[in-house]
PDB file of N, CA and C in Angstrom:
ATOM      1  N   UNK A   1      -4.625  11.980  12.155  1.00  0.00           N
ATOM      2  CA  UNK A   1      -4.052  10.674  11.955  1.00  0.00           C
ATOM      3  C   UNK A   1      -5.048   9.758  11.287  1.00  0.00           C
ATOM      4  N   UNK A   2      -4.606   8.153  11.248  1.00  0.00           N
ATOM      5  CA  UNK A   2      -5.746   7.855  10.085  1.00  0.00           C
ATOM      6  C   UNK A   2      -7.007   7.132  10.766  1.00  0.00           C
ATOM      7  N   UNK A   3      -6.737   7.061  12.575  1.00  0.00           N
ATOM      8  CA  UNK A   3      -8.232   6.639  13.065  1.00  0.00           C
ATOM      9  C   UNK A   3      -9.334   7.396  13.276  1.00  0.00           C
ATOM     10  N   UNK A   4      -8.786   9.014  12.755  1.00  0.00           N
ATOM     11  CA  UNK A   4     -10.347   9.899  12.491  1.00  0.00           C
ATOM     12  C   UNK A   4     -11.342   9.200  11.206  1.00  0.00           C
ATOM     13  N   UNK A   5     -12.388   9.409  12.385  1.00  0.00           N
ATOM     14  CA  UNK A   5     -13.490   8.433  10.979  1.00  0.00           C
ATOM     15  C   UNK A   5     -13.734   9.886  10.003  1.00  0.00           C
ATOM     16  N   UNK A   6     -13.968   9.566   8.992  1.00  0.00           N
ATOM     17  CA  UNK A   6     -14.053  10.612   7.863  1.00  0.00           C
ATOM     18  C   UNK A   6     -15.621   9.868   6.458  1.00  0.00           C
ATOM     19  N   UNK A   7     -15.875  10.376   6.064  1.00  0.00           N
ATOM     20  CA  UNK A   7     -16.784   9.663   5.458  1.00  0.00           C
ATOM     21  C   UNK A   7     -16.978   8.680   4.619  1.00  0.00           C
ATOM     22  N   UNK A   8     -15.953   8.532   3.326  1.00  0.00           N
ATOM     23  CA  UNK A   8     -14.834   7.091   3.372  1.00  0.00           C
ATOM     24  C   UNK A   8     -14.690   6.258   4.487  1.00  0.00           C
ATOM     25  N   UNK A   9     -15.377   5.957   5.427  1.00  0.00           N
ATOM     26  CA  UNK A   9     -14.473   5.289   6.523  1.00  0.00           C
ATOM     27  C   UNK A   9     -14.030   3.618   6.320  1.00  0.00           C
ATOM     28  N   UNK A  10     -13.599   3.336   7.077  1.00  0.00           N
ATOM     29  CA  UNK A  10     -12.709   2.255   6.252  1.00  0.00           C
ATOM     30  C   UNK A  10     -13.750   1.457   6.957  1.00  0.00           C
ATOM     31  N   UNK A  11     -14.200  -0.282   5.697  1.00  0.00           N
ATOM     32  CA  UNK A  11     -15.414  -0.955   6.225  1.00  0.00           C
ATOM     33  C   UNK A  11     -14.596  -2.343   6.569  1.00  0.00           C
ATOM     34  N   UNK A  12     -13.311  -2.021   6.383  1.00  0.00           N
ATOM     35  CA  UNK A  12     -13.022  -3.497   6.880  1.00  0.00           C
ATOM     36  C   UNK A  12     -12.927  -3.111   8.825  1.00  0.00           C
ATOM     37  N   UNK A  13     -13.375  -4.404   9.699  1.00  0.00           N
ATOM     38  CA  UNK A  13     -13.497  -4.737  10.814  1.00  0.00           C
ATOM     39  C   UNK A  13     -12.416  -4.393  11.780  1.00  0.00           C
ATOM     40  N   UNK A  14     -11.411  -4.637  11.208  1.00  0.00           N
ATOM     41  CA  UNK A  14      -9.946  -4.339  12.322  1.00  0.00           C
ATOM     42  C   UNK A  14      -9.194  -3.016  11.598  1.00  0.00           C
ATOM     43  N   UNK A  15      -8.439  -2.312  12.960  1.00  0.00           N
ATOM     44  CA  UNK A  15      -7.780  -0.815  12.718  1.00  0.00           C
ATOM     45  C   UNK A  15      -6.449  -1.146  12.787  1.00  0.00           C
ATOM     46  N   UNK A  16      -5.609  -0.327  12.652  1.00  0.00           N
ATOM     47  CA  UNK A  16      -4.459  -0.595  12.678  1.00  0.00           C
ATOM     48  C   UNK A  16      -4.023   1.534  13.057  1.00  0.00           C
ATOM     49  N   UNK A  17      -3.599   1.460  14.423  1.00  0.00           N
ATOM     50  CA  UNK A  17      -3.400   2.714  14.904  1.00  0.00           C
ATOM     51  C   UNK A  17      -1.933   3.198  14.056  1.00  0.00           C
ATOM     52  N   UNK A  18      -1.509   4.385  13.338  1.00  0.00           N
ATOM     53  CA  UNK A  18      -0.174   3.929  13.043  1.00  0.00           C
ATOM     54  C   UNK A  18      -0.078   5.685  13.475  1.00  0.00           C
ATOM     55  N   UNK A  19       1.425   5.902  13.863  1.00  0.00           N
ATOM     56  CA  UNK A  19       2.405   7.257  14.382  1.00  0.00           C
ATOM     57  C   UNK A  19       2.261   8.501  13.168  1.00  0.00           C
ATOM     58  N   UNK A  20       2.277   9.425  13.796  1.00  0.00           N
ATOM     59  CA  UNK A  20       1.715  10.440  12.611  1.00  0.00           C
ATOM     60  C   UNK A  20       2.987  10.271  11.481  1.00  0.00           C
ATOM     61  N   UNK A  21       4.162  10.160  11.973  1.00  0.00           N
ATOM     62  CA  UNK A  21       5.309  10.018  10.263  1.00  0.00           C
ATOM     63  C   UNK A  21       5.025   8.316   9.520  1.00  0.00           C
ATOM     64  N   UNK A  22       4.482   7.438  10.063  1.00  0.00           N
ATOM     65  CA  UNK A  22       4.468   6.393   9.186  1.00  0.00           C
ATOM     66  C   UNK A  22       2.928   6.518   8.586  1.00  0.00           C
ATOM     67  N   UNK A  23       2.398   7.557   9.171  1.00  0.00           N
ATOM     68  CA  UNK A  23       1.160   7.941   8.593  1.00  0.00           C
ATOM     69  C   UNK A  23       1.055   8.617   7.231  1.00  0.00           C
ATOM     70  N   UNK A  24       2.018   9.736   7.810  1.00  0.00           N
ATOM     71  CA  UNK A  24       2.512  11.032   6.457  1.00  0.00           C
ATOM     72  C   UNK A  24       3.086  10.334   5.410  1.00  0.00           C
ATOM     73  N   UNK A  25       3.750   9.328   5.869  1.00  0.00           N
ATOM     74  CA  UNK A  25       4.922   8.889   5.096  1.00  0.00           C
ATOM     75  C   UNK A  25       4.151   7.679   4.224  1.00  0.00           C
ATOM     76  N   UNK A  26       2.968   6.478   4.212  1.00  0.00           N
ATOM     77  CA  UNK A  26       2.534   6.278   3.523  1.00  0.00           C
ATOM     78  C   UNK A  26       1.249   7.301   3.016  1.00  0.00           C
ATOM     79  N   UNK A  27       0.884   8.062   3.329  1.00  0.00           N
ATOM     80  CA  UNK A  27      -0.065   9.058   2.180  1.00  0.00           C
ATOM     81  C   UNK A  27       0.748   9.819   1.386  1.00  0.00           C
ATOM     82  N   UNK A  28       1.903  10.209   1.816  1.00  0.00           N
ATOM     83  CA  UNK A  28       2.653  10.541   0.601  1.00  0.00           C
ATOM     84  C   UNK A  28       3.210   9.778  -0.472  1.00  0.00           C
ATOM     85  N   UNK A  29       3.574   8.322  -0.523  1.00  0.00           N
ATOM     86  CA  UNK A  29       4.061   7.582  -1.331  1.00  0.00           C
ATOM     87  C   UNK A  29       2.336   7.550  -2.024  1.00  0.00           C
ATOM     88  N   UNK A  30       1.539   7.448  -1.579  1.00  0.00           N
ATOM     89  CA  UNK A  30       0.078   7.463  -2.446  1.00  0.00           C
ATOM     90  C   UNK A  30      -0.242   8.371  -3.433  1.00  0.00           C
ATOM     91  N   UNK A  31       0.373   9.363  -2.709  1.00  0.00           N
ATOM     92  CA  UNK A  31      -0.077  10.546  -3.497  1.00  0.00           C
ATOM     93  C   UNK A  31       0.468  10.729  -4.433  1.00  0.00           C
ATOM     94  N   UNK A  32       2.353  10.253  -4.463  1.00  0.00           N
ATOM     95  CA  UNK A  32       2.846  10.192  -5.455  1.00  0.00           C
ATOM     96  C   UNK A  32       2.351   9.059  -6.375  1.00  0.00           C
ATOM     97  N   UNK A  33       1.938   8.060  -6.131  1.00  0.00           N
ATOM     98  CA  UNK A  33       1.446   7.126  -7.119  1.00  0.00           C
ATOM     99  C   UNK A  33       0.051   7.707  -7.962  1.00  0.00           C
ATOM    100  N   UNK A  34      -0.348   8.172  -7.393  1.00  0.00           N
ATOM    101  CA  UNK A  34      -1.705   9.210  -7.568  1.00  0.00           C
ATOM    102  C   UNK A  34      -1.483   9.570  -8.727  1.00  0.00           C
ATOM    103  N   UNK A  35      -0.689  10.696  -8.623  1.00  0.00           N
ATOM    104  CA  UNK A  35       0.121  11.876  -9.420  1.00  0.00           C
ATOM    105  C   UNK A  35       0.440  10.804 -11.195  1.00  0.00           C
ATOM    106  N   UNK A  36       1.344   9.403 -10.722  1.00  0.00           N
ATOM    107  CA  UNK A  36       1.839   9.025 -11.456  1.00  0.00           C
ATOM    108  C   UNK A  36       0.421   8.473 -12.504  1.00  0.00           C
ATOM    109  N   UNK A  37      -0.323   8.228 -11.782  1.00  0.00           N
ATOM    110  CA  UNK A  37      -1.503   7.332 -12.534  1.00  0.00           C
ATOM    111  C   UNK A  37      -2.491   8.154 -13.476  1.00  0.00           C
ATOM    112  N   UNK A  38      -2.497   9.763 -12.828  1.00  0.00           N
ATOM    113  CA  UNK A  38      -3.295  11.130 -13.397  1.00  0.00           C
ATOM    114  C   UNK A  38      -2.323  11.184 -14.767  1.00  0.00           C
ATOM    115  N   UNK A  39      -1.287  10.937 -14.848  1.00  0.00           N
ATOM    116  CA  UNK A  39      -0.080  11.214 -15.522  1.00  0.00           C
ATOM    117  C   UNK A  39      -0.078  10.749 -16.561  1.00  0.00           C
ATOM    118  N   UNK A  40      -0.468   9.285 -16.515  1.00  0.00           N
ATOM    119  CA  UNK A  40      -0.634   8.140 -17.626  1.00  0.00           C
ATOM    120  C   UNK A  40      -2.139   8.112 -17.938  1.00  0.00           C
ATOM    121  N   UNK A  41      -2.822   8.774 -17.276  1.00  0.00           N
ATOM    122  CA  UNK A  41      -4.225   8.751 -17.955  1.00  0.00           C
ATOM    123  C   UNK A  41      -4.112   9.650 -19.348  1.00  0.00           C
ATOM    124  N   UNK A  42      -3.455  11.289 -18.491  1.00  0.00           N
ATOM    125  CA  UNK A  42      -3.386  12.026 -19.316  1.00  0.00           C
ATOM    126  C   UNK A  42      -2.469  11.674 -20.658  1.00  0.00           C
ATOM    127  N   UNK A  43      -1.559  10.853 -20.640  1.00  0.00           N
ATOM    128  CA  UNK A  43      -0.618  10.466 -21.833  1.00  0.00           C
ATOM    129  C   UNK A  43      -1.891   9.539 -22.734  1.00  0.00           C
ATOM    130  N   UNK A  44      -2.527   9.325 -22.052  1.00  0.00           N
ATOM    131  CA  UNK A  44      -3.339   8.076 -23.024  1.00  0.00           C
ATOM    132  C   UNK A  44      -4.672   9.322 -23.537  1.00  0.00           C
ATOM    133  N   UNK A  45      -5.108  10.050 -22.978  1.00  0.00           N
ATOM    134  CA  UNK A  45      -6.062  10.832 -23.488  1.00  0.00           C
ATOM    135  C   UNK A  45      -5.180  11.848 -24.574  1.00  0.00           C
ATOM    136  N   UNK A  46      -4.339  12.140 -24.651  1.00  0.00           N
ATOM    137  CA  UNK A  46      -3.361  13.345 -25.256  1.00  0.00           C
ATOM    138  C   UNK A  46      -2.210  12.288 -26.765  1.00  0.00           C
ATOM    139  N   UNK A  47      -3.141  10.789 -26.489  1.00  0.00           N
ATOM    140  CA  UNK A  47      -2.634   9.375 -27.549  1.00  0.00           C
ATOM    141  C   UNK A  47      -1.129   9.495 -28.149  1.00  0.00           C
ATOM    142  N   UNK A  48      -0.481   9.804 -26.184  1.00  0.00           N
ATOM    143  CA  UNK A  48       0.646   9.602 -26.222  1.00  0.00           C
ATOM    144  C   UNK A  48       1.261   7.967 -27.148  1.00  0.00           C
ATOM    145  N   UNK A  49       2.800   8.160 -27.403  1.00  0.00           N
ATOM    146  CA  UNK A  49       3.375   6.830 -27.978  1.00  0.00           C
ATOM    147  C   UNK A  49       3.235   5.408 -27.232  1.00  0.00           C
ATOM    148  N   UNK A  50       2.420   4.662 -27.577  1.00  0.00           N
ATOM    149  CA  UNK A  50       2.574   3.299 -26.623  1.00  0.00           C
ATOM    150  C   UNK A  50       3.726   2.675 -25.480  1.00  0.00           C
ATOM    151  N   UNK A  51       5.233   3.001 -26.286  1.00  0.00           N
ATOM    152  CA  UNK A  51       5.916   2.878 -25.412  1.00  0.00           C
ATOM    153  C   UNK A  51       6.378   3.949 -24.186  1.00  0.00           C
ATOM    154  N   UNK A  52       6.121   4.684 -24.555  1.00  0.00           N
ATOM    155  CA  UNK A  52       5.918   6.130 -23.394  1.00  0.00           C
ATOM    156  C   UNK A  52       5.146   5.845 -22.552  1.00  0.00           C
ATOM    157  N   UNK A  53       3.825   5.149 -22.569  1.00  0.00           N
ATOM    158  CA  UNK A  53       3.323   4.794 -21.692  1.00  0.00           C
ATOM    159  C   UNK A  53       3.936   4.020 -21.457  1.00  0.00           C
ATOM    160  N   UNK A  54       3.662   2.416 -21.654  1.00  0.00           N
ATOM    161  CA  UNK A  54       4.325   1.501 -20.873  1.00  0.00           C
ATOM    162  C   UNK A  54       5.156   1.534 -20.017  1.00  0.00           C
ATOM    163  N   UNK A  55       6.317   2.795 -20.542  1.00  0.00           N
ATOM    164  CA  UNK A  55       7.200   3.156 -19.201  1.00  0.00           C
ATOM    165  C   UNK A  55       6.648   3.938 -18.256  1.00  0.00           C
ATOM    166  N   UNK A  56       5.814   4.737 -18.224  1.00  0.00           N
ATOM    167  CA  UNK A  56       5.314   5.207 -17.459  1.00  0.00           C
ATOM    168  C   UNK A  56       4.238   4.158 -16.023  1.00  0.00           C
ATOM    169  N   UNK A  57       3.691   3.434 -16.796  1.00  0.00           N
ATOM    170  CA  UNK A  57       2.924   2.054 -16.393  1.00  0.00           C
ATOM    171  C   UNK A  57       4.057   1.445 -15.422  1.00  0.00           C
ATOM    172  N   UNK A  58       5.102   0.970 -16.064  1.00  0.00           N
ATOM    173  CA  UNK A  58       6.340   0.299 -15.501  1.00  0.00           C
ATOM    174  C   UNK A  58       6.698   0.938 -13.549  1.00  0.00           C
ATOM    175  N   UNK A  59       6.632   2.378 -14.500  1.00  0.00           N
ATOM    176  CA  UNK A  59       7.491   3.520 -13.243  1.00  0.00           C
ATOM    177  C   UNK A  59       6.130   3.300 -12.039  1.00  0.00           C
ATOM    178  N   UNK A  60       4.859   3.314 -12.106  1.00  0.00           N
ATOM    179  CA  UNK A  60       4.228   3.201 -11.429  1.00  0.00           C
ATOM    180  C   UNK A  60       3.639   1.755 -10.466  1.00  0.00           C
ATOM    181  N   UNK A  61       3.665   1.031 -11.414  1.00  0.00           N
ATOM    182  CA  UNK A  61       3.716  -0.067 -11.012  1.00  0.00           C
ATOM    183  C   UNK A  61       5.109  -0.510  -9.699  1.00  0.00           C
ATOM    184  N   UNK A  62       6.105  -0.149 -10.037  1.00  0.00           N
ATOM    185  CA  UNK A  62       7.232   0.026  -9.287  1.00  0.00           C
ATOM    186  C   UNK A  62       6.943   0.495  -7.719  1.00  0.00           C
ATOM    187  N   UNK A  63       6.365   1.730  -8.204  1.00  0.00           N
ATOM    188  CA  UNK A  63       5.552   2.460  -7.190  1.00  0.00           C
ATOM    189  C   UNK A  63       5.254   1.787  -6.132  1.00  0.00           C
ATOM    190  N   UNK A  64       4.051   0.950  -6.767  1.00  0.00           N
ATOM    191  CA  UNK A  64       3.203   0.578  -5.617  1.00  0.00           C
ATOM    192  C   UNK A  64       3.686  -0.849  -5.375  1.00  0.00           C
ATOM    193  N   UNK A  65       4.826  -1.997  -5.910  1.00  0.00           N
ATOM    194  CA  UNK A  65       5.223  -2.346  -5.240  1.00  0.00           C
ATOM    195  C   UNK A  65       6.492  -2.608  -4.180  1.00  0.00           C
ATOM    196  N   UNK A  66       7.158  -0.845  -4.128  1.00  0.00           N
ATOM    197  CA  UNK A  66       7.737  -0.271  -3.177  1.00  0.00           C
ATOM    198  C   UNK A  66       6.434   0.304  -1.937  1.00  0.00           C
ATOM    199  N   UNK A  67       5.793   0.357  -1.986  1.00  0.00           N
ATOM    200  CA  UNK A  67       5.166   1.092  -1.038  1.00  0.00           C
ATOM    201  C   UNK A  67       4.108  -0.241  -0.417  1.00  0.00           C
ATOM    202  N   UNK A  68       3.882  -1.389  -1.320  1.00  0.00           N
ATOM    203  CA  UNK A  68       3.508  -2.655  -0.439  1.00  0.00           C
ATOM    204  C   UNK A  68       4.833  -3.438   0.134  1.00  0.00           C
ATOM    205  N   UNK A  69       5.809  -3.312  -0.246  1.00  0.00           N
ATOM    206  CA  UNK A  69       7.286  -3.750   0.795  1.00  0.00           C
ATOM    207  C   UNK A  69       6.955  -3.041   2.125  1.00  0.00           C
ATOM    208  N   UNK A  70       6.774  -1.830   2.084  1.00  0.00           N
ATOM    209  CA  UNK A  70       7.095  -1.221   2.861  1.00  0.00           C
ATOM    210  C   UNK A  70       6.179  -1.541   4.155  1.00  0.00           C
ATOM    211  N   UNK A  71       4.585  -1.263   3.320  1.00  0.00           N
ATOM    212  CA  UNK A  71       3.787  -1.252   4.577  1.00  0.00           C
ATOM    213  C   UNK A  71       3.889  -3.066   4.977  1.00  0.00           C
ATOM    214  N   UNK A  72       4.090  -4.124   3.644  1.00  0.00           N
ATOM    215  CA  UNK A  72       4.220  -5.592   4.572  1.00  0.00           C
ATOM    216  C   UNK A  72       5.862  -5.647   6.080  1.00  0.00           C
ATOM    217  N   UNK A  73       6.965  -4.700   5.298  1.00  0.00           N
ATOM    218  CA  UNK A  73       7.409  -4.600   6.308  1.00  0.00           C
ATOM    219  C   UNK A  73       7.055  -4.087   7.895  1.00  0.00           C
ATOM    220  N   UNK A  74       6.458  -2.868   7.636  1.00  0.00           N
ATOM    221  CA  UNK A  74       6.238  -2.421   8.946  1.00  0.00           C
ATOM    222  C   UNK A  74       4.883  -3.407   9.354  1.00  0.00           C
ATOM    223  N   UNK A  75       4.319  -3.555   8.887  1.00  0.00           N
ATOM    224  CA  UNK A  75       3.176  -5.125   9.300  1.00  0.00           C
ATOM    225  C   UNK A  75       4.051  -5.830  10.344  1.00  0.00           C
ATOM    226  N   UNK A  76       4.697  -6.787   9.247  1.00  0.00           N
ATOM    227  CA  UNK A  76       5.496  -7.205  10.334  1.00  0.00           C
ATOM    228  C   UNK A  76       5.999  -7.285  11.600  1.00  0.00           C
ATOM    229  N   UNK A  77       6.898  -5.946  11.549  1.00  0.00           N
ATOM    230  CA  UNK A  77       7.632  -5.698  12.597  1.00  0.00           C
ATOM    231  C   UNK A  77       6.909  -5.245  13.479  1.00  0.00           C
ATOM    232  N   UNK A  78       5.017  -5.033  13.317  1.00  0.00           N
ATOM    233  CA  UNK A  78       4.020  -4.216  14.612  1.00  0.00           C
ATOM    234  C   UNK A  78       3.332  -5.036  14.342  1.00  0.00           C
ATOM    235  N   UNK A  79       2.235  -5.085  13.583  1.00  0.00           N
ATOM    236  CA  UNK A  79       1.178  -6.159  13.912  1.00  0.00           C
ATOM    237  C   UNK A  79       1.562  -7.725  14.170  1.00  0.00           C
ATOM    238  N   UNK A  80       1.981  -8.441  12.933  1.00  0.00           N
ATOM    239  CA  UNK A  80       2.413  -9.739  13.534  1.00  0.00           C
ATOM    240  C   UNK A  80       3.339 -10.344  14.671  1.00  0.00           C
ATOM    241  N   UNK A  81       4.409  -9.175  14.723  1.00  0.00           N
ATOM    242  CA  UNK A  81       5.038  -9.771  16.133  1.00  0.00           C
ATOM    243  C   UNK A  81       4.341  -9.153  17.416  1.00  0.00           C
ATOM    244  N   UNK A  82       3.247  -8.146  17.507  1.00  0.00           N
ATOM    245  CA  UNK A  82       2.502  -8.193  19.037  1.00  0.00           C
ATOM    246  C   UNK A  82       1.917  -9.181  18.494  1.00  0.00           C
ATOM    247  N   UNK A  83       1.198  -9.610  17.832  1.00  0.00           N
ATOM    248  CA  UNK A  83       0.300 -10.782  17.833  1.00  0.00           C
ATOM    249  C   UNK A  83       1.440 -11.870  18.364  1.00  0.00           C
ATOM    250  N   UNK A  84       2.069 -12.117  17.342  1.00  0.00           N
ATOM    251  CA  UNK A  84       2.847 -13.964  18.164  1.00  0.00           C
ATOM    252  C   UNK A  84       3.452 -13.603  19.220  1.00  0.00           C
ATOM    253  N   UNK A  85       3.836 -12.688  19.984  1.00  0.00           N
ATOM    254  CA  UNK A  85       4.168 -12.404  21.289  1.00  0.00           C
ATOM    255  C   UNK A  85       2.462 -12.188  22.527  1.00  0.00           C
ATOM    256  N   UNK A  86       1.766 -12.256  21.538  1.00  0.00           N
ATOM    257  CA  UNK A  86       0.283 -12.326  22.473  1.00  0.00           C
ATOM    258  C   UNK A  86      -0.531 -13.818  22.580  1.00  0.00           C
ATOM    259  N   UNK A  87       0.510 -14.729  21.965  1.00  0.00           N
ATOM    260  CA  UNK A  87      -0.126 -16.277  21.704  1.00  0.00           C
ATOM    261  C   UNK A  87      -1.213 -16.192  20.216  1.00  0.00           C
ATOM    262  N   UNK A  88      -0.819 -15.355  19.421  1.00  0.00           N
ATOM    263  CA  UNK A  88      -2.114 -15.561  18.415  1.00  0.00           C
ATOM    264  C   UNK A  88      -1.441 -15.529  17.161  1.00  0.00           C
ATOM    265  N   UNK A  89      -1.091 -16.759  17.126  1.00  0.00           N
ATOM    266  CA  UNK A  89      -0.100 -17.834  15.754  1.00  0.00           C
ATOM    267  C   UNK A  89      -0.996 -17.437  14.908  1.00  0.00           C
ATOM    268  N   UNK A  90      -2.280 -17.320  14.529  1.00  0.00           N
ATOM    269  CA  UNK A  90      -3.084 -17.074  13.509  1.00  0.00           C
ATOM    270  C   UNK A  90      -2.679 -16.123  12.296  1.00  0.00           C
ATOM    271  N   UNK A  91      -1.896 -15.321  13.530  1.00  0.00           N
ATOM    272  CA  UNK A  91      -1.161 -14.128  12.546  1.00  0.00           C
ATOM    273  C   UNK A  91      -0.429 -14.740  11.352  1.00  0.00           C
ATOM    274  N   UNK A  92       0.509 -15.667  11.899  1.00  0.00           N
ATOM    275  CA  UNK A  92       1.418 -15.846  10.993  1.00  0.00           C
ATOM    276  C   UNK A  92       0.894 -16.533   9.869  1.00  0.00           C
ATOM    277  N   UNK A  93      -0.454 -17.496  10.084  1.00  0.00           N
ATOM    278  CA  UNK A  93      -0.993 -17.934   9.014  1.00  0.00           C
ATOM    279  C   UNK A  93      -1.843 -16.718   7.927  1.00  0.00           C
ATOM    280  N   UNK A  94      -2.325 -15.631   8.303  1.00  0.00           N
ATOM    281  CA  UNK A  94      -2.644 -14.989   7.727  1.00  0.00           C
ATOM    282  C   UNK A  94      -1.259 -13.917   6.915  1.00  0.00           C
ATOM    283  N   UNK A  95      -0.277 -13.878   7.773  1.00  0.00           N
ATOM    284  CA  UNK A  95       0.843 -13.431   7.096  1.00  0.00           C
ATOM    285  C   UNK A  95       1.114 -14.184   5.975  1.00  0.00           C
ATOM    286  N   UNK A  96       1.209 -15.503   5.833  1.00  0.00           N
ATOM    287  CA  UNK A  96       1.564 -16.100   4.762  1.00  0.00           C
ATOM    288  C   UNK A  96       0.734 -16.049   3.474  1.00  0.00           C
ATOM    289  N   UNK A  97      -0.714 -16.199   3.884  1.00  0.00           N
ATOM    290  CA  UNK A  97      -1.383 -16.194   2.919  1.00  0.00           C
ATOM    291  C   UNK A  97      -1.464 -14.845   2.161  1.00  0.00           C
ATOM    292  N   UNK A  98      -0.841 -13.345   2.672  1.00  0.00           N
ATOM    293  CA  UNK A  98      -1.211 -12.595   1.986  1.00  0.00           C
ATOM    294  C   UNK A  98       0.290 -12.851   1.291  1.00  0.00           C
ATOM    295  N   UNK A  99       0.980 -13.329   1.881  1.00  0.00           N
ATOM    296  CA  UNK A  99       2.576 -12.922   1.021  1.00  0.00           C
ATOM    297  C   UNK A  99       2.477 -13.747  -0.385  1.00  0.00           C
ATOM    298  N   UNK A 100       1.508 -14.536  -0.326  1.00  0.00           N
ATOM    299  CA  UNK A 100       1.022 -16.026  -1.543  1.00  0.00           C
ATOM    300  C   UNK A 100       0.554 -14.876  -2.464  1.00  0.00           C
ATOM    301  N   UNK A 101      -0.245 -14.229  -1.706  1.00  0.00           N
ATOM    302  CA  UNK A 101      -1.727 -13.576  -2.916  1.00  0.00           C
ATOM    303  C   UNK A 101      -0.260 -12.474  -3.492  1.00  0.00           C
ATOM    304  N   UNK A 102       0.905 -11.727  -2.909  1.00  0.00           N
ATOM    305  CA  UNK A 102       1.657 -10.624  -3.453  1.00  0.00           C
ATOM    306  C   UNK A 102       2.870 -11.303  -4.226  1.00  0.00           C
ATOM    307  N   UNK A 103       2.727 -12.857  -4.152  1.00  0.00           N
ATOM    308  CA  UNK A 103       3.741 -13.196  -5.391  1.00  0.00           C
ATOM    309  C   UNK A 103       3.238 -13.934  -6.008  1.00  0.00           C
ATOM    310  N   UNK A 104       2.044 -13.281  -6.813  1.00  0.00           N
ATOM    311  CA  UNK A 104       1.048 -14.230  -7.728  1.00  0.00           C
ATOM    312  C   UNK A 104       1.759 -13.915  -8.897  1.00  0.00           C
TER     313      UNK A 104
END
């Protein structure tokens, strides 16, 4: 699961424990973005057509902001509501400010 420390280990301060399928289930949407990004490198080294990329760019981009819905949803529905059900409103101010920085 993802609180095995591994040598990457993650340097930000707070964990976030998550269930082995919402685990699987965002490393796989990664991996597919992964895939997509190896994809468009290779179109740009191989001086694929500009607009071939771009759609490709497009399709990925898509990607990853389906897979930040997702994890701000499940945020939500686990971290910020034990927090405001634990008295620690702070959450919600930090909820807002990231939702500011994702509709820049």
């Amino acid at each position: 699961m993802g609180n095995n420390v591994e040598k990457n280990e993650c340097t930000c301060c707070r964990k976030k424990i998550r269930d082995e399928a919402e685990h699987r289930d965002l490393i796989n949407r990664l991996s597919r973005i992964e895939g997509q990004i190896r994809g468009i490198r290779k179109m740009v080294e191989d001086d694929c057509y500009c607009t071939d990329i771009i759609t490709q760019v497009s399709a990925a981009s898509s990607a990853l902001n389906s897979f930040n819905k997702e994890l701000l949803s499940r945020h939500i529905k686990t971290c910020v509501s034990d927090d405001v059900r634990a008295g620690k409103e702070e959450t919600v101010d930090e909820l807002c400010a990231v939702i500011a920085k994702l509709m820049k």
